[in-house]
PDB file of N, CA and C in Angstrom:
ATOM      1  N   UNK A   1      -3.055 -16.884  15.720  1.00  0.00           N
ATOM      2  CA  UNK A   1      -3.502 -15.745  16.477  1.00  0.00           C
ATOM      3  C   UNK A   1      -2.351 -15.266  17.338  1.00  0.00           C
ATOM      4  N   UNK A   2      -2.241 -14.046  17.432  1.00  0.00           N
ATOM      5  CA  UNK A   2      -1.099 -13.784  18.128  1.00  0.00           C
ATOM      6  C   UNK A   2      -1.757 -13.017  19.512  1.00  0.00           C
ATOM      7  N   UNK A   3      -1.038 -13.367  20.146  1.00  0.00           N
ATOM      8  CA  UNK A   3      -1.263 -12.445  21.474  1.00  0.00           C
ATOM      9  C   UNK A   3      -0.869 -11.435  22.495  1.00  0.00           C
ATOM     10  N   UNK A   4      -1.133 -10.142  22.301  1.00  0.00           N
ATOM     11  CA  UNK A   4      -0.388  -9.158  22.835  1.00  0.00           C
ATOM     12  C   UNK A   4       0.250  -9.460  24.332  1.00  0.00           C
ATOM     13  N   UNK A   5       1.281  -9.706  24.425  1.00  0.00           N
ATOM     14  CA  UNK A   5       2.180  -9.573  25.727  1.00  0.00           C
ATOM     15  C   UNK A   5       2.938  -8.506  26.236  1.00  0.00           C
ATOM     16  N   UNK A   6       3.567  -7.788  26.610  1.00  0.00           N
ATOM     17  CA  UNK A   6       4.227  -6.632  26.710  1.00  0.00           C
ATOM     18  C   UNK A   6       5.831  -6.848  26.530  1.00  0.00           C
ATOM     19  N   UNK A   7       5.694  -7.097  25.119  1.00  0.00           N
ATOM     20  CA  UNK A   7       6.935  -7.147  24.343  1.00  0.00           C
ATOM     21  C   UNK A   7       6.494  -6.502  23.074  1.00  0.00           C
ATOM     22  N   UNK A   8       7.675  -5.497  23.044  1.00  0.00           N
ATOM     23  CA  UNK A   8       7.601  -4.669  21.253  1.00  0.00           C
ATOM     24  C   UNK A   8       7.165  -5.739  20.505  1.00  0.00           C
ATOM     25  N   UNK A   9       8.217  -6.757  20.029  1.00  0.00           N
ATOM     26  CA  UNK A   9       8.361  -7.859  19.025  1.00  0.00           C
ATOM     27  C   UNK A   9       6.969  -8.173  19.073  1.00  0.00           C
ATOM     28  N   UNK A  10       5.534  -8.835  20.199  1.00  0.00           N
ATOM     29  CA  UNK A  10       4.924  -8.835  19.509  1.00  0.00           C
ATOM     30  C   UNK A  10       3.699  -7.851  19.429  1.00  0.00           C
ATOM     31  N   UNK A  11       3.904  -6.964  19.851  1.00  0.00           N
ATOM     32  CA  UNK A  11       2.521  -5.624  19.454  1.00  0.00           C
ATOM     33  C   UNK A  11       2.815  -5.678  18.203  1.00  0.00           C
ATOM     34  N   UNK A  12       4.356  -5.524  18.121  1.00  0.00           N
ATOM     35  CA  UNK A  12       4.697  -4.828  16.294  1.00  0.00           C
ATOM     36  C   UNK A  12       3.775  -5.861  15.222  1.00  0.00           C
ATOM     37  N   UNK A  13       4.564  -7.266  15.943  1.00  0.00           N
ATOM     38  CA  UNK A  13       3.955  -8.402  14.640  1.00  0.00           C
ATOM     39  C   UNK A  13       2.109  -8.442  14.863  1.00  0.00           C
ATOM     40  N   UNK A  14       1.617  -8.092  15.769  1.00  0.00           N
ATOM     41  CA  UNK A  14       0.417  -7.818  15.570  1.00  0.00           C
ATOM     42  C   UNK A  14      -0.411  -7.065  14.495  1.00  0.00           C
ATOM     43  N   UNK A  15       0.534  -5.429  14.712  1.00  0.00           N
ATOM     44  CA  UNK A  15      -0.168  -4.396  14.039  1.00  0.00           C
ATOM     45  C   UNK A  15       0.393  -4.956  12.627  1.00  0.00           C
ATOM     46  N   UNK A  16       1.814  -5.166  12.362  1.00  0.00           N
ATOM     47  CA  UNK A  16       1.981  -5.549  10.956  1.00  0.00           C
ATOM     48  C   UNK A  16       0.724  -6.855  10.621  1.00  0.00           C
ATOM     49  N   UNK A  17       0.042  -7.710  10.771  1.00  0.00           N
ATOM     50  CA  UNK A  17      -0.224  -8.624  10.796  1.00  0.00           C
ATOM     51  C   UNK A  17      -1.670  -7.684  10.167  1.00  0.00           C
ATOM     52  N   UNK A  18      -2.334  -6.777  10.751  1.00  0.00           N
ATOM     53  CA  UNK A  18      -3.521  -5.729  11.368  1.00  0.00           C
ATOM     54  C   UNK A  18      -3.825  -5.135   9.825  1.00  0.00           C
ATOM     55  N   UNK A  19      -2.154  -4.710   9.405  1.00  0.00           N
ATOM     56  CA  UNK A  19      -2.099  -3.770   8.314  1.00  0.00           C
ATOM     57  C   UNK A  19      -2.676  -4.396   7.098  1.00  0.00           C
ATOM     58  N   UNK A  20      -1.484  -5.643   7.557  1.00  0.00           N
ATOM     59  CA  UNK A  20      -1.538  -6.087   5.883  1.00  0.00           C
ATOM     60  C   UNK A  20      -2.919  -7.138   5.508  1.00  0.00           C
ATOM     61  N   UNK A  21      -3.732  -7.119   6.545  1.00  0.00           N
ATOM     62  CA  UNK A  21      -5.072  -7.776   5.911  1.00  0.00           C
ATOM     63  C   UNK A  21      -6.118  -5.777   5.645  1.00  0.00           C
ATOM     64  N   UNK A  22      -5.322  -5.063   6.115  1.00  0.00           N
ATOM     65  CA  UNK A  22      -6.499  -4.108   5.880  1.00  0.00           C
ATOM     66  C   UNK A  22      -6.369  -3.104   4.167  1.00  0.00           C
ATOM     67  N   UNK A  23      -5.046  -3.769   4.205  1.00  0.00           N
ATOM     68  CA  UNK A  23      -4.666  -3.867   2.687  1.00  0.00           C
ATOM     69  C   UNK A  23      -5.013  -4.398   1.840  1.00  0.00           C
ATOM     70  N   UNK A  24      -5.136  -5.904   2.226  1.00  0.00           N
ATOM     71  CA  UNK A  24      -5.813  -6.544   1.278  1.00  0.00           C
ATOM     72  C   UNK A  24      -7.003  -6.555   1.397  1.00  0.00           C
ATOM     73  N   UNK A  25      -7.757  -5.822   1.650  1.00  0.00           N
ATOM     74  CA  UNK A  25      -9.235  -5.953   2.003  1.00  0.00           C
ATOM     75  C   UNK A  25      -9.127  -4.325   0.991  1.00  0.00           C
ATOM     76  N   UNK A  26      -8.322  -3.176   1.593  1.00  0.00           N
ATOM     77  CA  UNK A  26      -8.904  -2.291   0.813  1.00  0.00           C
ATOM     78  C   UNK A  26      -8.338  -2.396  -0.929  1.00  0.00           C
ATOM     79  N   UNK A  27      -7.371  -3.089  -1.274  1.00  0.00           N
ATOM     80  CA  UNK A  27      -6.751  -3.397  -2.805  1.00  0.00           C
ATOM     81  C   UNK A  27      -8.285  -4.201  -3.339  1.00  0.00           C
ATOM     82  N   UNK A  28      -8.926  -5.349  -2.875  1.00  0.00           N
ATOM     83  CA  UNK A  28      -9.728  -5.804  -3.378  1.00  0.00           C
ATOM     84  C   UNK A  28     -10.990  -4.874  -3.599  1.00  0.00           C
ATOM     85  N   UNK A  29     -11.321  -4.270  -2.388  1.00  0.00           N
ATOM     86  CA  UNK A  29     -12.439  -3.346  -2.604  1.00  0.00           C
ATOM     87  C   UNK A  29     -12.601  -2.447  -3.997  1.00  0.00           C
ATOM     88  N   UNK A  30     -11.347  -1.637  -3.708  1.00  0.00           N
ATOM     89  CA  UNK A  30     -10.533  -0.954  -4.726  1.00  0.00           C
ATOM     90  C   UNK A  30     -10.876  -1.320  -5.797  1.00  0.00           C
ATOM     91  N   UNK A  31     -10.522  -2.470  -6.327  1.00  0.00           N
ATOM     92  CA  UNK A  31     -10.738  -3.074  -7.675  1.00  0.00           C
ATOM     93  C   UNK A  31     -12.478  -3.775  -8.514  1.00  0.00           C
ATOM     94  N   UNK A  32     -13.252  -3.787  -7.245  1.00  0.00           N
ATOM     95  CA  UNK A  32     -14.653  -3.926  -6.758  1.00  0.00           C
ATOM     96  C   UNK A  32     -15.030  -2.672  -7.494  1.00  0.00           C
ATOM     97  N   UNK A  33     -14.849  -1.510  -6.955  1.00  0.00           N
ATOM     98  CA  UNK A  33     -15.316  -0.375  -7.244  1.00  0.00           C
ATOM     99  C   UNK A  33     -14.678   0.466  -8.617  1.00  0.00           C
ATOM    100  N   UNK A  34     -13.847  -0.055  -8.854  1.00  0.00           N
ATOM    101  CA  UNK A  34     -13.389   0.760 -10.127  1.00  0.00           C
ATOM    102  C   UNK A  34     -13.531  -0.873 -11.375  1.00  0.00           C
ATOM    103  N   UNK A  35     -14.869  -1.696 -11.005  1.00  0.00           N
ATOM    104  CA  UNK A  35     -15.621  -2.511 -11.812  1.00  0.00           C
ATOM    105  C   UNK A  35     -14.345  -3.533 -12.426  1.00  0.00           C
ATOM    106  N   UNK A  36     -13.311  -3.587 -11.795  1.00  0.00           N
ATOM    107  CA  UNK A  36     -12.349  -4.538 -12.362  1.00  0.00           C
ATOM    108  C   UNK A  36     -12.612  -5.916 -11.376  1.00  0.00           C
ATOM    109  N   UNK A  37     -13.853  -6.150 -11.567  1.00  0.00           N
ATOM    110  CA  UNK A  37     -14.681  -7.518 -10.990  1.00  0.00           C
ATOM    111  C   UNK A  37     -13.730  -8.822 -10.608  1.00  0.00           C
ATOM    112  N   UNK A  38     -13.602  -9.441 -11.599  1.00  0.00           N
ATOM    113  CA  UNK A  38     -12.841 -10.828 -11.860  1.00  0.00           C
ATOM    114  C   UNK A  38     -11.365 -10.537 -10.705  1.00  0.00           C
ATOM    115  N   UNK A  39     -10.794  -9.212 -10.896  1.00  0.00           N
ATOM    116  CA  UNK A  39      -9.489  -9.192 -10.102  1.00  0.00           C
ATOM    117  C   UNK A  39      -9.797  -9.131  -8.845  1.00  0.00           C
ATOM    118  N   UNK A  40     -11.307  -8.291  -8.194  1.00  0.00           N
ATOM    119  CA  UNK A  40     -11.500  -7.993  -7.019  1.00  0.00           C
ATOM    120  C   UNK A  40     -11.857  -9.442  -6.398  1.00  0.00           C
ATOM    121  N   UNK A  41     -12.832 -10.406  -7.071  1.00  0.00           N
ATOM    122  CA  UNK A  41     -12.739 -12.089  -6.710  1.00  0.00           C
ATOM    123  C   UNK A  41     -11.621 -12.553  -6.512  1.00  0.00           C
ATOM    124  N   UNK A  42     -10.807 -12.264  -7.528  1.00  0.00           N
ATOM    125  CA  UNK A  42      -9.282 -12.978  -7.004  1.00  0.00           C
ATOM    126  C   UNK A  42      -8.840 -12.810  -5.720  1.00  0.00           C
ATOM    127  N   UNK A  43      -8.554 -11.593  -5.523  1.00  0.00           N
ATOM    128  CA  UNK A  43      -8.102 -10.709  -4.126  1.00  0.00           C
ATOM    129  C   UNK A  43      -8.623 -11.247  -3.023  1.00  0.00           C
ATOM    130  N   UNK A  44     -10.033 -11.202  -3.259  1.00  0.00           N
ATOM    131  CA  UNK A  44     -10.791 -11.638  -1.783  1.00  0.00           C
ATOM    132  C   UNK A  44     -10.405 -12.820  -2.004  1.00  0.00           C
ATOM    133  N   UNK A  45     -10.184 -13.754  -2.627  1.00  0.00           N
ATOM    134  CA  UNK A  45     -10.482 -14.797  -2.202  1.00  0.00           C
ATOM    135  C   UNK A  45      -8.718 -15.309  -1.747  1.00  0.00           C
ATOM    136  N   UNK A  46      -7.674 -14.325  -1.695  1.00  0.00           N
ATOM    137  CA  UNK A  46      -6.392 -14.913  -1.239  1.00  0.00           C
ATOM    138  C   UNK A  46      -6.839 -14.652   0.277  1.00  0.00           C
ATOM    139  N   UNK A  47      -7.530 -13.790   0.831  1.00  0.00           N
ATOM    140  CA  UNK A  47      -7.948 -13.518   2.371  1.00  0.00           C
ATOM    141  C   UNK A  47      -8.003 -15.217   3.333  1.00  0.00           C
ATOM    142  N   UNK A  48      -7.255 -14.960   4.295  1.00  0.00           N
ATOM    143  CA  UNK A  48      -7.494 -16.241   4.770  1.00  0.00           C
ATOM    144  C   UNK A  48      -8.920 -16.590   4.886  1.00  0.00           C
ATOM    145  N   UNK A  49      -8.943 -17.952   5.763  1.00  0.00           N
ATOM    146  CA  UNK A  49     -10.813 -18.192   5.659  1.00  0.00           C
ATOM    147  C   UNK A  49     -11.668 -17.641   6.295  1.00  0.00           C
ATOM    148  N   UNK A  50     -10.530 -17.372   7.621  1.00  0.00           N
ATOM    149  CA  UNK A  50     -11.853 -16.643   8.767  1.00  0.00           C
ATOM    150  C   UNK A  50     -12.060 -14.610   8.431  1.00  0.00           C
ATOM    151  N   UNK A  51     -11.132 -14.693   7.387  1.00  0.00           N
ATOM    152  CA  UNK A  51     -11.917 -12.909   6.891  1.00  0.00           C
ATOM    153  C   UNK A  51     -12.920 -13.222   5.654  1.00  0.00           C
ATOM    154  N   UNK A  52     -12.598 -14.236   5.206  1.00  0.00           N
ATOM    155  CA  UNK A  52     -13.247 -14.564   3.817  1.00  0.00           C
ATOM    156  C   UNK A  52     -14.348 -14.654   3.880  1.00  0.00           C
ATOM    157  N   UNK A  53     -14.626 -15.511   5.230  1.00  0.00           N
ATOM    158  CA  UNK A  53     -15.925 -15.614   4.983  1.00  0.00           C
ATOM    159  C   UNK A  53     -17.213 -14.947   6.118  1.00  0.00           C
ATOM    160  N   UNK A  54     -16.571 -14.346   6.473  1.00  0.00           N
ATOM    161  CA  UNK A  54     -17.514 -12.736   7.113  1.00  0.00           C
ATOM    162  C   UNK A  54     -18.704 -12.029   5.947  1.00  0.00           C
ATOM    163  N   UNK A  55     -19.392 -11.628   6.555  1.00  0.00           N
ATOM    164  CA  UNK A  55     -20.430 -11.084   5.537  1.00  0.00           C
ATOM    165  C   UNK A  55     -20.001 -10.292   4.691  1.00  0.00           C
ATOM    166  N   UNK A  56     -18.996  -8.961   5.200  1.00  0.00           N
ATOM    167  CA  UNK A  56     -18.868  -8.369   4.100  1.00  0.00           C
ATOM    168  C   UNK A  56     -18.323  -8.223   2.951  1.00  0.00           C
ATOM    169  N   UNK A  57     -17.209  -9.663   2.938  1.00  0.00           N
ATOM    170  CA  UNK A  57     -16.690 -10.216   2.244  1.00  0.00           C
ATOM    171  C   UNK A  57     -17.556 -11.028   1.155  1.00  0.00           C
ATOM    172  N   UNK A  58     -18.452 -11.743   1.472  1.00  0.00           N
ATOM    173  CA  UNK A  58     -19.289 -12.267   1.009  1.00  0.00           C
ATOM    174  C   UNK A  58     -20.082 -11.777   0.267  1.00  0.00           C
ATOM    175  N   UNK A  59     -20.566 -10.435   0.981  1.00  0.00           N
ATOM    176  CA  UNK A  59     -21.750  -9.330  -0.069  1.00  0.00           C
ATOM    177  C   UNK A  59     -20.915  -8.980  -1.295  1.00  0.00           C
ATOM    178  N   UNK A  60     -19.382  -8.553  -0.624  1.00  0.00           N
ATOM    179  CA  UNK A  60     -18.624  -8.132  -1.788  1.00  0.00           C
ATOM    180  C   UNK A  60     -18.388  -9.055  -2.921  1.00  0.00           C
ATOM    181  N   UNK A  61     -17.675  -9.991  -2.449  1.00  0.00           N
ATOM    182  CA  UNK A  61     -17.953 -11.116  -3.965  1.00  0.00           C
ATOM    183  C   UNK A  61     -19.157 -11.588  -4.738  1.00  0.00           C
ATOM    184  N   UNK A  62     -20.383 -11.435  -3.764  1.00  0.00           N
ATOM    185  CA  UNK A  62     -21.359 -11.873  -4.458  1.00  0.00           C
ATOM    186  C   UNK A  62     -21.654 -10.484  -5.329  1.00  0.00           C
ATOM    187  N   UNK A  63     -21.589  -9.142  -4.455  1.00  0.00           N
ATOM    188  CA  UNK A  63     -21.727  -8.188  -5.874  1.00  0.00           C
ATOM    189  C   UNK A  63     -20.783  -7.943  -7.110  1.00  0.00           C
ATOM    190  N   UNK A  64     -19.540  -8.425  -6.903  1.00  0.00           N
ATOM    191  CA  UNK A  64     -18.398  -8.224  -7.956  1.00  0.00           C
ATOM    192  C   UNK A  64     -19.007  -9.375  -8.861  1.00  0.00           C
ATOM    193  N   UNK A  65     -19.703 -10.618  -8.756  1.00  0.00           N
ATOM    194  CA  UNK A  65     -20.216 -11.624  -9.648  1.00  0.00           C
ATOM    195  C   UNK A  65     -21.185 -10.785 -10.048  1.00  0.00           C
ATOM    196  N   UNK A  66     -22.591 -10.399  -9.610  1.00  0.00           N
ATOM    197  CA  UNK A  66     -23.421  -9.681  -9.739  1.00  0.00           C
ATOM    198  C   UNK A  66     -22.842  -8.499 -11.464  1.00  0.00           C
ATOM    199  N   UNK A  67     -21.681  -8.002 -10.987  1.00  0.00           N
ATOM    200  CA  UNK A  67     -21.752  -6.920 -11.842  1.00  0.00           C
ATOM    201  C   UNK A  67     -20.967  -7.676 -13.249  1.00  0.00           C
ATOM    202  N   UNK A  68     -20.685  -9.117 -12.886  1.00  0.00           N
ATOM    203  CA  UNK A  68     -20.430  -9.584 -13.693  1.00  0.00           C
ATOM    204  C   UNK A  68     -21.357 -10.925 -14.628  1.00  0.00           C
ATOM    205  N   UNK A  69     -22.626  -9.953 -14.285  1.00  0.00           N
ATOM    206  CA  UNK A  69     -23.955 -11.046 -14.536  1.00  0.00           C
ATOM    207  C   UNK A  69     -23.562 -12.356 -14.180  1.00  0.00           C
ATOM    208  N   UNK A  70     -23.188 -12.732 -13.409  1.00  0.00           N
ATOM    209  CA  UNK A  70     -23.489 -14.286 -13.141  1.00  0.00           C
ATOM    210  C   UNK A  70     -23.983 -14.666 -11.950  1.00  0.00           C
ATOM    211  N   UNK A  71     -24.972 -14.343 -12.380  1.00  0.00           N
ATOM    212  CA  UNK A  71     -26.347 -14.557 -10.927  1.00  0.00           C
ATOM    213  C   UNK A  71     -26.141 -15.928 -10.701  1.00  0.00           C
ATOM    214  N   UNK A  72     -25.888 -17.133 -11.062  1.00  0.00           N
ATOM    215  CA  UNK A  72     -26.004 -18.381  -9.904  1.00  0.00           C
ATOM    216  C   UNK A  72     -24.789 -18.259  -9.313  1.00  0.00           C
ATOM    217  N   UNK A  73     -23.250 -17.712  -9.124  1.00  0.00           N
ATOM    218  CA  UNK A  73     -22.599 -17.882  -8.158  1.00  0.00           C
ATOM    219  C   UNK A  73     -23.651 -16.285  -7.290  1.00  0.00           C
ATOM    220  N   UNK A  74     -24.080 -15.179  -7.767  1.00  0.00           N
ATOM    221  CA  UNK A  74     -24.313 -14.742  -7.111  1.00  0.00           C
ATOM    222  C   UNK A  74     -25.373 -15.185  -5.785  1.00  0.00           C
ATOM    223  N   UNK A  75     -26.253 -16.060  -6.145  1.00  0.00           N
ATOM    224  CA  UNK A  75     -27.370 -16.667  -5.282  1.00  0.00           C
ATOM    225  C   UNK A  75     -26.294 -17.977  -4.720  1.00  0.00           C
ATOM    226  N   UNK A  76     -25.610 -18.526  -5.040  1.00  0.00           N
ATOM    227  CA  UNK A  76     -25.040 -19.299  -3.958  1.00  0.00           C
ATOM    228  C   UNK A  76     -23.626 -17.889  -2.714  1.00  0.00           C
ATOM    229  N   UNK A  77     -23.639 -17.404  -3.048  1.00  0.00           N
ATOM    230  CA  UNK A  77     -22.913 -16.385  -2.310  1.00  0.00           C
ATOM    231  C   UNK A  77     -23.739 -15.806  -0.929  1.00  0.00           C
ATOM    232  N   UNK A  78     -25.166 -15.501  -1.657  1.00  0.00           N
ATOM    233  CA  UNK A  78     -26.110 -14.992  -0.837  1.00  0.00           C
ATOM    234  C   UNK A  78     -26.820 -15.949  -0.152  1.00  0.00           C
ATOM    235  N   UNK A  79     -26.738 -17.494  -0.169  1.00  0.00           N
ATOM    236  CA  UNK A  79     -27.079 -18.536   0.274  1.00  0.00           C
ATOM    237  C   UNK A  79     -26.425 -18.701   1.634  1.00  0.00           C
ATOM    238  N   UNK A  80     -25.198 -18.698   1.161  1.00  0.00           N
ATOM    239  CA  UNK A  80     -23.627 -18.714   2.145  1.00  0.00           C
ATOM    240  C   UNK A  80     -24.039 -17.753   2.901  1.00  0.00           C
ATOM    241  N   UNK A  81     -24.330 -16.429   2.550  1.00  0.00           N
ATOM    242  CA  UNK A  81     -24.475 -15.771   3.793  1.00  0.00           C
ATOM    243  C   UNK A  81     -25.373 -15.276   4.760  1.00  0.00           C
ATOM    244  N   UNK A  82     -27.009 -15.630   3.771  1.00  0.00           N
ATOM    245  CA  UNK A  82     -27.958 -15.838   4.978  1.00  0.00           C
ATOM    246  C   UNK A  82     -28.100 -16.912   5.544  1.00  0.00           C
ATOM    247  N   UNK A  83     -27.245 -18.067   5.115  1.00  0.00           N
ATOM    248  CA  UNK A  83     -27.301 -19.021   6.331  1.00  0.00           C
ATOM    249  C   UNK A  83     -26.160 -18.891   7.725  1.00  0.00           C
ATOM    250  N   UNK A  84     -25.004 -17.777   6.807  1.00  0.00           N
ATOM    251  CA  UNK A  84     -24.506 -17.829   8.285  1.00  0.00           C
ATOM    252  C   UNK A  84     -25.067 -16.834   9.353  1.00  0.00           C
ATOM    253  N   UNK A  85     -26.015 -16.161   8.884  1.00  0.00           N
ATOM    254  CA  UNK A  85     -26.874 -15.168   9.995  1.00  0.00           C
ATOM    255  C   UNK A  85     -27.975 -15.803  10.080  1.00  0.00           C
TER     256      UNK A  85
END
């Protein structure tokens, strides 16, 4: 975790830090939605753990399985995430 101090060096490494998970969040989506399933699982799942395993991460892989008929990872996905709410 980094922590903003009032030094350039680290706001910058913050926002770079900011970017490049909102990248990889929108490349996976990306690939979610234009039904290239299997790659969009891959993607999410390079996300470290504490984005990984947020809900909407979770809905998302469980629907990229979903569209890839394989309903039992999909019901353990959806397991994972109504137990964490």
């Amino acid at each position: 975790m980094t922590f903003i101090v009032w030094s350039e060096g680290v706001v910058v490494c913050a926002a770079d830090g900011l970017m490049q998970l909102l990248q990889d969040l929108a490349a996976a989506y990306q690939a979610l939605t234009q039904f290239e399933c299997q790659r969009a699982i891959e993607l999410f799942g390079l996300l470290p753990a504490r984005h990984y395993n947020t809900g909407w991460v979770l809905c998302n892989v469980a629907r990229a399985y979903f569209e890839l008929c394989d309903y039992r990872q999909v019901n353990i996905y959806i397991l994972v995430y109504t137990c964490e709410y």
